[in-house]
N, C-alpha and C. Protein backbone atom coordinates (compact mmCIF):
# COMPACT_ATOMS: atom_id res chain seq x y z
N UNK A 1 0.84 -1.18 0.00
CA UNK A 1 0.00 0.00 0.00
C UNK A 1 0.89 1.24 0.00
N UNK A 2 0.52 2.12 -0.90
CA UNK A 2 1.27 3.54 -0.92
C UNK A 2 1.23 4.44 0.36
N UNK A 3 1.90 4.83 0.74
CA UNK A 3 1.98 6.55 1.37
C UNK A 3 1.01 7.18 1.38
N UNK A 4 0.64 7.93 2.21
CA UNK A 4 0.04 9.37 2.08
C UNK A 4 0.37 10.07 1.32
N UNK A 5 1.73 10.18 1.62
CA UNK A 5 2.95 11.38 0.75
C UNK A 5 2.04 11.24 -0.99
N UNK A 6 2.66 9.64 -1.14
CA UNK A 6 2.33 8.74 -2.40
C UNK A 6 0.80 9.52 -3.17
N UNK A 7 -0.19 9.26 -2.47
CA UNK A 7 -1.44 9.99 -2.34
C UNK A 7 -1.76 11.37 -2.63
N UNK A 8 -1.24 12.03 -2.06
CA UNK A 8 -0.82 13.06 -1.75
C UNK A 8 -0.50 14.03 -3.07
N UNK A 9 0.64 13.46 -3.63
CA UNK A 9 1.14 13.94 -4.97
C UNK A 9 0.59 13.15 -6.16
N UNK A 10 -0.29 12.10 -6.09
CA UNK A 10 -1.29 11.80 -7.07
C UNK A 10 -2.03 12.98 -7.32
N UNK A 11 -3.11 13.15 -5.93
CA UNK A 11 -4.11 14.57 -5.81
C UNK A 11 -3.49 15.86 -6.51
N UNK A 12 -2.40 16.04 -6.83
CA UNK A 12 -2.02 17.30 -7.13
C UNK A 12 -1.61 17.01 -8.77
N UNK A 13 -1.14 15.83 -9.35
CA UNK A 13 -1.16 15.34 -10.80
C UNK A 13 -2.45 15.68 -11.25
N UNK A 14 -2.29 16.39 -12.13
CA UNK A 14 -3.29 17.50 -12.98
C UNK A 14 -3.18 16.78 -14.27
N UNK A 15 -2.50 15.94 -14.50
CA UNK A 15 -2.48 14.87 -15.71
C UNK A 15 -3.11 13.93 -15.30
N UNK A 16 -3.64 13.86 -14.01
CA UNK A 16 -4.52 12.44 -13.79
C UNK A 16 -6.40 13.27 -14.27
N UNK A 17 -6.71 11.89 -14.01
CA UNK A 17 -8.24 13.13 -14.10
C UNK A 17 -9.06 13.36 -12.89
N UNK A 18 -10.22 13.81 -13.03
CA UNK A 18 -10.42 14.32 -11.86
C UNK A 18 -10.71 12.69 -10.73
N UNK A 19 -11.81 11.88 -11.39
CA UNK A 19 -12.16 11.48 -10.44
C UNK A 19 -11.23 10.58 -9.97
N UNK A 20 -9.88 10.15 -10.73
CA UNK A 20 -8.68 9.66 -10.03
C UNK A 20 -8.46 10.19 -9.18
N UNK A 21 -8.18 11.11 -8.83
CA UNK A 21 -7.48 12.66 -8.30
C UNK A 21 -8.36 12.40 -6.84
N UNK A 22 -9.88 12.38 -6.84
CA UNK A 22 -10.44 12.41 -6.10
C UNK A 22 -10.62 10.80 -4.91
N UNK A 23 -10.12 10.02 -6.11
CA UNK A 23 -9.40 8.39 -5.61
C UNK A 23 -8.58 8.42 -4.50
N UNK A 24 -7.65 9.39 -5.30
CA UNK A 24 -6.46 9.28 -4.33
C UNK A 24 -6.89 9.98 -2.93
N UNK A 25 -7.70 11.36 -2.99
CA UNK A 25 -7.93 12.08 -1.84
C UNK A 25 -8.52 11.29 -0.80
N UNK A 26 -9.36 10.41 -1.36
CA UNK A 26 -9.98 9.18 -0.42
C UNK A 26 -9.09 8.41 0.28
N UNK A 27 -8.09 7.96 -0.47
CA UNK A 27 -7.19 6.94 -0.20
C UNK A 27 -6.35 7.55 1.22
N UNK A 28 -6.00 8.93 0.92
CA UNK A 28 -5.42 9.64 1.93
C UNK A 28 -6.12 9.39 3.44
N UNK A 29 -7.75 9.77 3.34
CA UNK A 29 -8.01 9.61 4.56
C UNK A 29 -8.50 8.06 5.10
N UNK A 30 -8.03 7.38 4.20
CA UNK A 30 -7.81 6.11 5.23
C UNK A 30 -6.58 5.98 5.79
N UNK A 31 -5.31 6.86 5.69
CA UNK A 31 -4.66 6.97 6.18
C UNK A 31 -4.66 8.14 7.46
N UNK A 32 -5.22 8.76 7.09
CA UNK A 32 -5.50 10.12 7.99
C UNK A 32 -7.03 10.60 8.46
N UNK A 33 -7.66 10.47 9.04
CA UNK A 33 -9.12 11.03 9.53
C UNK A 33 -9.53 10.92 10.51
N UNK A 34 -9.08 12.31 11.25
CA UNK A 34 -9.29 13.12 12.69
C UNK A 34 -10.29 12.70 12.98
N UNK A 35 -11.51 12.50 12.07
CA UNK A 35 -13.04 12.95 13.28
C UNK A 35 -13.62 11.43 12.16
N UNK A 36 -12.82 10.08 11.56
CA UNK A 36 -13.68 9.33 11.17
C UNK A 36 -13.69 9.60 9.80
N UNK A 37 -13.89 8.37 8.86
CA UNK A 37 -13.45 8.88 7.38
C UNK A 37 -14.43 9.66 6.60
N UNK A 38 -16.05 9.15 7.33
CA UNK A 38 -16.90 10.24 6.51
C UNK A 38 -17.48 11.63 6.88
N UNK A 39 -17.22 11.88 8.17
CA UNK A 39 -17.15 12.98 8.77
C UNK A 39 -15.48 13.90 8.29
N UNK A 40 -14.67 13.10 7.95
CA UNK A 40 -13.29 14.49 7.58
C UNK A 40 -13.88 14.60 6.26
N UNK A 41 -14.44 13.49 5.65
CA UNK A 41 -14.27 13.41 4.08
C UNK A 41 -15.62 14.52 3.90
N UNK A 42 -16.83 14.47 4.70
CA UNK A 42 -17.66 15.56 4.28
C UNK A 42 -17.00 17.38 4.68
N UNK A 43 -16.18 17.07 5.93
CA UNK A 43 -15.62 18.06 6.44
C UNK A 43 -14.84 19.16 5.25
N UNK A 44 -14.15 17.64 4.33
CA UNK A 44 -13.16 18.41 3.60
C UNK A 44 -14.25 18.64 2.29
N UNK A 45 -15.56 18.21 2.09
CA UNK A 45 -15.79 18.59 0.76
C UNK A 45 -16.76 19.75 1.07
N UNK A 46 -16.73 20.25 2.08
CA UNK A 46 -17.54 21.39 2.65
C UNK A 46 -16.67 22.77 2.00
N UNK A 47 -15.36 22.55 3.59
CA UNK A 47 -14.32 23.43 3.61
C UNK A 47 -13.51 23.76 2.63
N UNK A 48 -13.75 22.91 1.04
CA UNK A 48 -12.53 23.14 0.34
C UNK A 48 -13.69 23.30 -1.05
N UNK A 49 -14.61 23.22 -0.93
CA UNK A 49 -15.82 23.22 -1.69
C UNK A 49 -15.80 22.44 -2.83
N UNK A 50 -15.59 20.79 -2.72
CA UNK A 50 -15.37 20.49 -3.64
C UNK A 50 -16.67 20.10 -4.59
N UNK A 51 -16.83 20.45 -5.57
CA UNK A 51 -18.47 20.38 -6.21
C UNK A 51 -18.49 18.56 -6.66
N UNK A 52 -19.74 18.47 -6.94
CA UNK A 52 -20.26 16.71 -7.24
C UNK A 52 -20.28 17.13 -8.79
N UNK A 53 -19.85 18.00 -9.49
CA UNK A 53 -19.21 17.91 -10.76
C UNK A 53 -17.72 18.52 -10.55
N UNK A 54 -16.56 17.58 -11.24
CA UNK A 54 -15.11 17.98 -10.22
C UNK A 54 -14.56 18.72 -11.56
N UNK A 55 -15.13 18.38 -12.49
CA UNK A 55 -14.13 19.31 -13.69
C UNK A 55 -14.83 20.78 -13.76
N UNK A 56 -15.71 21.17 -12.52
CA UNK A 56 -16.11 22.77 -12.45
C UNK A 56 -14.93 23.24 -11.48
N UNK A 57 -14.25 22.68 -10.85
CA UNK A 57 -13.25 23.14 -9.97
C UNK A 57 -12.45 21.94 -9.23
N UNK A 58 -11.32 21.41 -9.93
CA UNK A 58 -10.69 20.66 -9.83
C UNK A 58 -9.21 20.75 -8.52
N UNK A 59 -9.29 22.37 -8.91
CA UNK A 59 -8.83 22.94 -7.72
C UNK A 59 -8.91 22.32 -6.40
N UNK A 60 -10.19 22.44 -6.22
CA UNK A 60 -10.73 21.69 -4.56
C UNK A 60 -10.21 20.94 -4.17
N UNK A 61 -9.70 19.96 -4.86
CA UNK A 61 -9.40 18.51 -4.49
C UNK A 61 -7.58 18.87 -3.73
N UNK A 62 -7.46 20.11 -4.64
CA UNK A 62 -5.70 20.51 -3.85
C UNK A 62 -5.97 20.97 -3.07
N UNK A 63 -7.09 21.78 -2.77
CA UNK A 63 -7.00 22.97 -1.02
C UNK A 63 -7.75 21.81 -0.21
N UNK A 64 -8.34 20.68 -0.63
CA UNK A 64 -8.75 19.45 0.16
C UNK A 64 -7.70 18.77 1.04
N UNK A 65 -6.95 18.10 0.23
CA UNK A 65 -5.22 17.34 0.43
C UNK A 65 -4.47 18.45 1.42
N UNK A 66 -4.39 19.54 0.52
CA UNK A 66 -3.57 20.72 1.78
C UNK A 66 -3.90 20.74 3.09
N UNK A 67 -5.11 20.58 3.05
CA UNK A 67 -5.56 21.03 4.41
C UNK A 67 -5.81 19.60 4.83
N UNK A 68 -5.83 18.86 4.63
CA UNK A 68 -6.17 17.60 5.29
C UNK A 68 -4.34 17.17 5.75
N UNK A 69 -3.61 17.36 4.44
CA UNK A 69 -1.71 17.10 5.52
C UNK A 69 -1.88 18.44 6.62
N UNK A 70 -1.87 19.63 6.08
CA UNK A 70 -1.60 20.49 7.33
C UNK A 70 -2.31 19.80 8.63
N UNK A 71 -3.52 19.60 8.68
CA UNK A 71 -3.73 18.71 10.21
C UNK A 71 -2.96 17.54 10.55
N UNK A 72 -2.39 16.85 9.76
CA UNK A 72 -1.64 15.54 9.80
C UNK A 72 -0.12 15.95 10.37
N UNK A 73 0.51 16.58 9.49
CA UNK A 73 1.44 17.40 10.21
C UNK A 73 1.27 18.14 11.53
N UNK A 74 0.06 18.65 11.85
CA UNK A 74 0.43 18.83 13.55
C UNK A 74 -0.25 17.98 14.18
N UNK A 75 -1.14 17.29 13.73
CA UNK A 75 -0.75 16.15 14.46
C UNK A 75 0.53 15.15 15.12
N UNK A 76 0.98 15.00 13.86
CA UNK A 76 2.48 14.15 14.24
C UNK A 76 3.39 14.76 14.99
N UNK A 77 3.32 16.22 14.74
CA UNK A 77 4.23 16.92 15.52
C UNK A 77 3.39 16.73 17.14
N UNK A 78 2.25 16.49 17.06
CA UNK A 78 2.03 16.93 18.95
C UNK A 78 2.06 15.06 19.12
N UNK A 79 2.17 14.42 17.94
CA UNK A 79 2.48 12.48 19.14
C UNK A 79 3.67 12.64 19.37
N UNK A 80 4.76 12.97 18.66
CA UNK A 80 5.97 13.06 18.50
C UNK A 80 6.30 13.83 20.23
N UNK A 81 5.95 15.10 20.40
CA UNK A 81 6.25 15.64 21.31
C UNK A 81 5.36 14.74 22.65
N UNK A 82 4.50 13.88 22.65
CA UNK A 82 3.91 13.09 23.63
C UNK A 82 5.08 11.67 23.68
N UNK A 83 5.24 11.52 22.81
CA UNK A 83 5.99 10.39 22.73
C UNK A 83 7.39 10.53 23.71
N UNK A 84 7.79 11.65 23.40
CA UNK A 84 9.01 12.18 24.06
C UNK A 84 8.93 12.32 25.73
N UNK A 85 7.64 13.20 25.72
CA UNK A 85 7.24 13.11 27.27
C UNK A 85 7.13 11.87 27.93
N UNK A 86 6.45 10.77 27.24
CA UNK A 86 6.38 9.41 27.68
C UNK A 86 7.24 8.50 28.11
N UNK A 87 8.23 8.91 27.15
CA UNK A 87 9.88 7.86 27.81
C UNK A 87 10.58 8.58 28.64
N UNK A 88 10.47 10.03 28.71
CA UNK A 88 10.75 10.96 29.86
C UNK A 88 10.19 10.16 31.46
């Protein structure tokens, strides 16, 4: 199974098409989903407005991914810093 990362830079391949694109964004939050996969996944098609036609704004699917690593990233950064406290 691929990466997030992997995922990640699918979603942003603008040579893929959309509803690949939108494959991969899925794929991401089975790797990643704060509040549960269909609660981030409606979260993110709210917040990033992604429309149920994707070639009106294909865009979405990148400020989707963005914002779905930016929480992933501080996430890891605050286990990371728990982790540390823990063997402390």
């Amino acid at each position: 199974m691929a990466s997030f990362a992997t995922h990640r830079l699918r979603v942003h391949d603008s040579a893929r098409p959309p509803y690949r694109r939108l494959s991969a964004l899925r794929t991401c939050l089975t790797e990643f989903a704060p509040y549960g996969f269909y609660a981030t996944y409606h979260h993110l098609c709210r917040s990033a407005g992604i429309p149920r036609d994707l070639d009106e704004d294909p865009g979405s699917l990148v400020r989707a991914v963005e914002e779905l690593d930016e929480a992933r990233r501080l996430w890891l950064a605050e286990l990371a810093a728990w982790q540390v406290g823990r063997r402390a």
